[in-house]
C-alpha atoms as a PDB file:
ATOM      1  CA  UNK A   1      81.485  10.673 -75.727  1.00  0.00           C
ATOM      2  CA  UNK A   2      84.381   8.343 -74.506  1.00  0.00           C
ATOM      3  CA  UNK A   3      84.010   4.554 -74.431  1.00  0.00           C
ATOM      4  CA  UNK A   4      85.680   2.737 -71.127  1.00  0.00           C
ATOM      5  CA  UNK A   5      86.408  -0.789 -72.738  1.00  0.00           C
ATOM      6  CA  UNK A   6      86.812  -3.055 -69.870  1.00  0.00           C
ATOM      7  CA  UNK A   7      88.792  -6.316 -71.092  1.00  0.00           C
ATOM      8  CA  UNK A   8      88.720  -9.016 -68.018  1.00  0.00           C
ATOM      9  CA  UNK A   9      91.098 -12.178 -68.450  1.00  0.00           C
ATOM     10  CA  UNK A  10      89.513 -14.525 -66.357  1.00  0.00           C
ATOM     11  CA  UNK A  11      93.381 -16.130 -66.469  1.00  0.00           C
ATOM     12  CA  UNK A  12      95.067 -12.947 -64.955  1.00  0.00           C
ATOM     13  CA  UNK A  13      93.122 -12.512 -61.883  1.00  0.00           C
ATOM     14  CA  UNK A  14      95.155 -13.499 -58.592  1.00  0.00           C
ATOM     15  CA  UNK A  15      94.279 -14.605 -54.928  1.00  0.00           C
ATOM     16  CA  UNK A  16      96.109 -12.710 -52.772  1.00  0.00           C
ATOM     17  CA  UNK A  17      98.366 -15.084 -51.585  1.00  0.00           C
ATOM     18  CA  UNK A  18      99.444 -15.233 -55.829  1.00  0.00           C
ATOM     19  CA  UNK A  19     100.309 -11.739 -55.049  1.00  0.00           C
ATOM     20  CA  UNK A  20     102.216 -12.217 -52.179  1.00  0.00           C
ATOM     21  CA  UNK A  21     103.933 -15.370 -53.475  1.00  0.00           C
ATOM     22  CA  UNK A  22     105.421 -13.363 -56.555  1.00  0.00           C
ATOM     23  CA  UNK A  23     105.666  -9.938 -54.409  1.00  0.00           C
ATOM     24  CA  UNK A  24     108.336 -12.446 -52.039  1.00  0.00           C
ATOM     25  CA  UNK A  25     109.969 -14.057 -55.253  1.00  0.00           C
ATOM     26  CA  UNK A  26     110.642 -10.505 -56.234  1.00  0.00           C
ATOM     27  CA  UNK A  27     112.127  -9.856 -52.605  1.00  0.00           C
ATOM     28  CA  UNK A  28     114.215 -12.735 -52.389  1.00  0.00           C
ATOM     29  CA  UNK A  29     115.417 -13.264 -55.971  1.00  0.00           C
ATOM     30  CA  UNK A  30     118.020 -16.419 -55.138  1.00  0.00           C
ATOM     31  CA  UNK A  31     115.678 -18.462 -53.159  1.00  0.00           C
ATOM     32  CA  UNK A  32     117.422 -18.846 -50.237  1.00  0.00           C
ATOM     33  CA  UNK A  33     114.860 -17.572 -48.013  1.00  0.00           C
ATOM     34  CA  UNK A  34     115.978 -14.502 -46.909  1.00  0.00           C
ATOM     35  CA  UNK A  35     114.889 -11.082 -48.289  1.00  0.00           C
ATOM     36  CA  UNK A  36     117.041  -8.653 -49.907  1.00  0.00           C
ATOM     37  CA  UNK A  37     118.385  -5.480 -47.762  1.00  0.00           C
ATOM     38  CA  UNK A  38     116.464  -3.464 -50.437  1.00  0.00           C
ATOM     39  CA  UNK A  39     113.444  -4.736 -49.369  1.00  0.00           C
ATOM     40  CA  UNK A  40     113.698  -4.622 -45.722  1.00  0.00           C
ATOM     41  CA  UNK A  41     115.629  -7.224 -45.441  1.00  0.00           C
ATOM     42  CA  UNK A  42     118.979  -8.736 -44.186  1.00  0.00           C
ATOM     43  CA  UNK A  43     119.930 -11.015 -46.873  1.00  0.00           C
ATOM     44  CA  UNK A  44     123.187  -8.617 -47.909  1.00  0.00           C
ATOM     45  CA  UNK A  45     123.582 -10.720 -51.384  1.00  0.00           C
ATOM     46  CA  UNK A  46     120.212 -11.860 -52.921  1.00  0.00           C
ATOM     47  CA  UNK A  47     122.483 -13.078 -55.602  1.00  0.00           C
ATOM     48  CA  UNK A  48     123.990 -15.680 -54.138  1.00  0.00           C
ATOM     49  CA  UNK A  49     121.660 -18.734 -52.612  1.00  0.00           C
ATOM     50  CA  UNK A  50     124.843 -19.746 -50.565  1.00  0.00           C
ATOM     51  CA  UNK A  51     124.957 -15.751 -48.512  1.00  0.00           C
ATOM     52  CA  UNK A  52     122.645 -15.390 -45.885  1.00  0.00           C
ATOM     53  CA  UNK A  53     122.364 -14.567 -42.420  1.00  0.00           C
ATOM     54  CA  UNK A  54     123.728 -17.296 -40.459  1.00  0.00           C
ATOM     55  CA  UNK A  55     125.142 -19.793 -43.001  1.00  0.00           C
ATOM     56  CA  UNK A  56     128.601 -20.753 -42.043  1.00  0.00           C
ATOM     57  CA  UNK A  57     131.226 -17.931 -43.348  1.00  0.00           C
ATOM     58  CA  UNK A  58     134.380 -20.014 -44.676  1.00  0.00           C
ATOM     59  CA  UNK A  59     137.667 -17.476 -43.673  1.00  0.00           C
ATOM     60  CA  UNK A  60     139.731 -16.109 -46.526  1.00  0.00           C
ATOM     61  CA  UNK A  61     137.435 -16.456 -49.496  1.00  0.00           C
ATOM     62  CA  UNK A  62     136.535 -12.480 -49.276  1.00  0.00           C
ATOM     63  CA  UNK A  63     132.535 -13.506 -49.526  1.00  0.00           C
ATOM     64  CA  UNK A  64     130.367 -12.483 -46.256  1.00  0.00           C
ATOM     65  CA  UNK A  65     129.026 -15.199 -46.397  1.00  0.00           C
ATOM     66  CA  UNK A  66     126.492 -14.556 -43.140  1.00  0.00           C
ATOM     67  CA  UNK A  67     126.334 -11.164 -43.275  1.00  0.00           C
ATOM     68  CA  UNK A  68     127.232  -9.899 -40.361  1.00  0.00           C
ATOM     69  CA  UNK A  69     129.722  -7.066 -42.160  1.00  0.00           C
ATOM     70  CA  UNK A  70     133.065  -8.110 -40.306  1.00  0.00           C
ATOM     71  CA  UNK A  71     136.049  -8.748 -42.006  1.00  0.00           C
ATOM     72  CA  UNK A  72     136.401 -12.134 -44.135  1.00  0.00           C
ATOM     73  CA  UNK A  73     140.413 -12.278 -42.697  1.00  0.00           C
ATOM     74  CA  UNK A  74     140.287 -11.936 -39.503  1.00  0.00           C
ATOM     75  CA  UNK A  75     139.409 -15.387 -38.461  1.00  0.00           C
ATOM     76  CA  UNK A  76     140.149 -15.034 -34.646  1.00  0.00           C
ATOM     77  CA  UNK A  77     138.354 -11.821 -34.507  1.00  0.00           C
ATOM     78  CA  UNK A  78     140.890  -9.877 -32.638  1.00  0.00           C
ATOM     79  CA  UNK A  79     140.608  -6.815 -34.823  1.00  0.00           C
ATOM     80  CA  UNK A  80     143.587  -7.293 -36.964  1.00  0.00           C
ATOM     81  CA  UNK A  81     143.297  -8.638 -40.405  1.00  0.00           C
ATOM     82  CA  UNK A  82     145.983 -12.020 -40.867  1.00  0.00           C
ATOM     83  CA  UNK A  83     149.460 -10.767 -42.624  1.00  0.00           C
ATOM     84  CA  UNK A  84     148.745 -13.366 -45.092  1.00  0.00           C
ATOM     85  CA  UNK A  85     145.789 -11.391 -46.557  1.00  0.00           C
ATOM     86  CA  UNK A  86     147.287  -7.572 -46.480  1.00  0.00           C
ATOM     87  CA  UNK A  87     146.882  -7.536 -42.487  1.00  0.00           C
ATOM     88  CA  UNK A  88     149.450  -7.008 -39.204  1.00  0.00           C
ATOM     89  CA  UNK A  89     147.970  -9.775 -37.557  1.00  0.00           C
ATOM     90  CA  UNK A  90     151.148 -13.068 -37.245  1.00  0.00           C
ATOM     91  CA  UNK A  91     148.468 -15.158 -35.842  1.00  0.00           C
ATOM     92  CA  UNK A  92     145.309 -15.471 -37.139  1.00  0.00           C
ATOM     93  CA  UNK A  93     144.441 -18.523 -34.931  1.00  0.00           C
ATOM     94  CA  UNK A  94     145.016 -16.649 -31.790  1.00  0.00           C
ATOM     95  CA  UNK A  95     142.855 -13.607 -30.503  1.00  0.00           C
ATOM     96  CA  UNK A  96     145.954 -12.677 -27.752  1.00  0.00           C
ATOM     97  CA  UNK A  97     148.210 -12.220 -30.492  1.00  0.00           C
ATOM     98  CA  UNK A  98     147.877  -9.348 -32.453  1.00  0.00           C
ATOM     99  CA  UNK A  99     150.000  -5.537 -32.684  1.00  0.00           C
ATOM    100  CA  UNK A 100     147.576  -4.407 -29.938  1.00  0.00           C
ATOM    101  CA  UNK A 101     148.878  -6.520 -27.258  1.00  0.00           C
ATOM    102  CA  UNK A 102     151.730  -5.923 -25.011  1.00  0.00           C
ATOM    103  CA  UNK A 103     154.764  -8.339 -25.256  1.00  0.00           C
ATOM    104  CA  UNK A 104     154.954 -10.911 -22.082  1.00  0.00           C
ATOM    105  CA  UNK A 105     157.167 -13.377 -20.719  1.00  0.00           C
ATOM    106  CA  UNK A 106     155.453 -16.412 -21.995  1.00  0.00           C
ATOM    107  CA  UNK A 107     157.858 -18.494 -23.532  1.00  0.00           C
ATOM    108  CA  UNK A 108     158.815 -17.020 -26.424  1.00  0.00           C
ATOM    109  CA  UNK A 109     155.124 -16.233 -27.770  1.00  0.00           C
ATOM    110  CA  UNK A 110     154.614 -13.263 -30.181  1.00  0.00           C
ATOM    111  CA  UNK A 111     152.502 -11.475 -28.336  1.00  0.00           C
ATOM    112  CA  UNK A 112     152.347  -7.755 -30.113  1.00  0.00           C
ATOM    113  CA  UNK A 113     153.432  -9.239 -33.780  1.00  0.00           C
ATOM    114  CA  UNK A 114     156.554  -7.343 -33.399  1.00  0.00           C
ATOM    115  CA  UNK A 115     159.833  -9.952 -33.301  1.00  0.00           C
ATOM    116  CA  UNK A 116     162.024  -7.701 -32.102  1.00  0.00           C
ATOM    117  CA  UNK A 117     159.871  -6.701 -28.848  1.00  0.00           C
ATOM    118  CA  UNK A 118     161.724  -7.698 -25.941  1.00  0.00           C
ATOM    119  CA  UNK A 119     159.465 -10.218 -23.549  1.00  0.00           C
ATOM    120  CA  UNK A 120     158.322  -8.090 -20.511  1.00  0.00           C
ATOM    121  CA  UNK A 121     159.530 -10.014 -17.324  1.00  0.00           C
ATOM    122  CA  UNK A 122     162.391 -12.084 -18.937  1.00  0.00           C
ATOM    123  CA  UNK A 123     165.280  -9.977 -18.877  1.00  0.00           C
END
């Protein structure tokens, strides 16, 4: 004959909400507010308090810092990564200048980060 001892602490018994409050701590361990990818998420560093989706992504520190997955040197978005930072892009400040574009007759602007393009137009 087997004996079921059944210990209750009065202590260790939760509401539901306890639950859920330390179920979400779990999720989002740095407090930020956002839950972790793993958990279904789209907080990409639960880490880091300061990485989250939408907080503002400073260029050039190679931290996603709002998750959205682009590249932390390519400031103007063009594509092209800046030259400073292991990229082809001479402009980083200016989407229309990158090695994708064609060379124009603008007045001497870099257009396709190549210097010795010729400017279309201005021979």
């Amino acid at each position: 004959m087997r004996v079921l001892l059944l210990v209750i602490c009065v202590g260790c018994l939760s509401t539901e909400q306890d639950v859920s409050d330390r179920l979400e701590s779990l999720e989002d361990r740095d407090g930020d507010g956002y839950i972790d990818v793993a958990y279904g998420g789209d907080d990409c560093d639960d880490q880091d308090a300061r990485v989250y989706p939408g907080a503002y992504d400073f260029w050039y520190d190679g931290v996603d810092s709002d998750c959205m997955g682009d590249s932390d040197y390519d400031a103007d978005r063009d594509g092209y990564d800046a030259e400073a930072f292991g990229g082809l892009d001479c402009d980083d400040k200016r989407p229309e200048v990158n090695p994708g574009e064609l060379e124009y007759c603008d007045g001497g602007l870099d257009n396709d980060c190549d210097p010795d393009t010729v400017e279309q137009g201005c021979e």
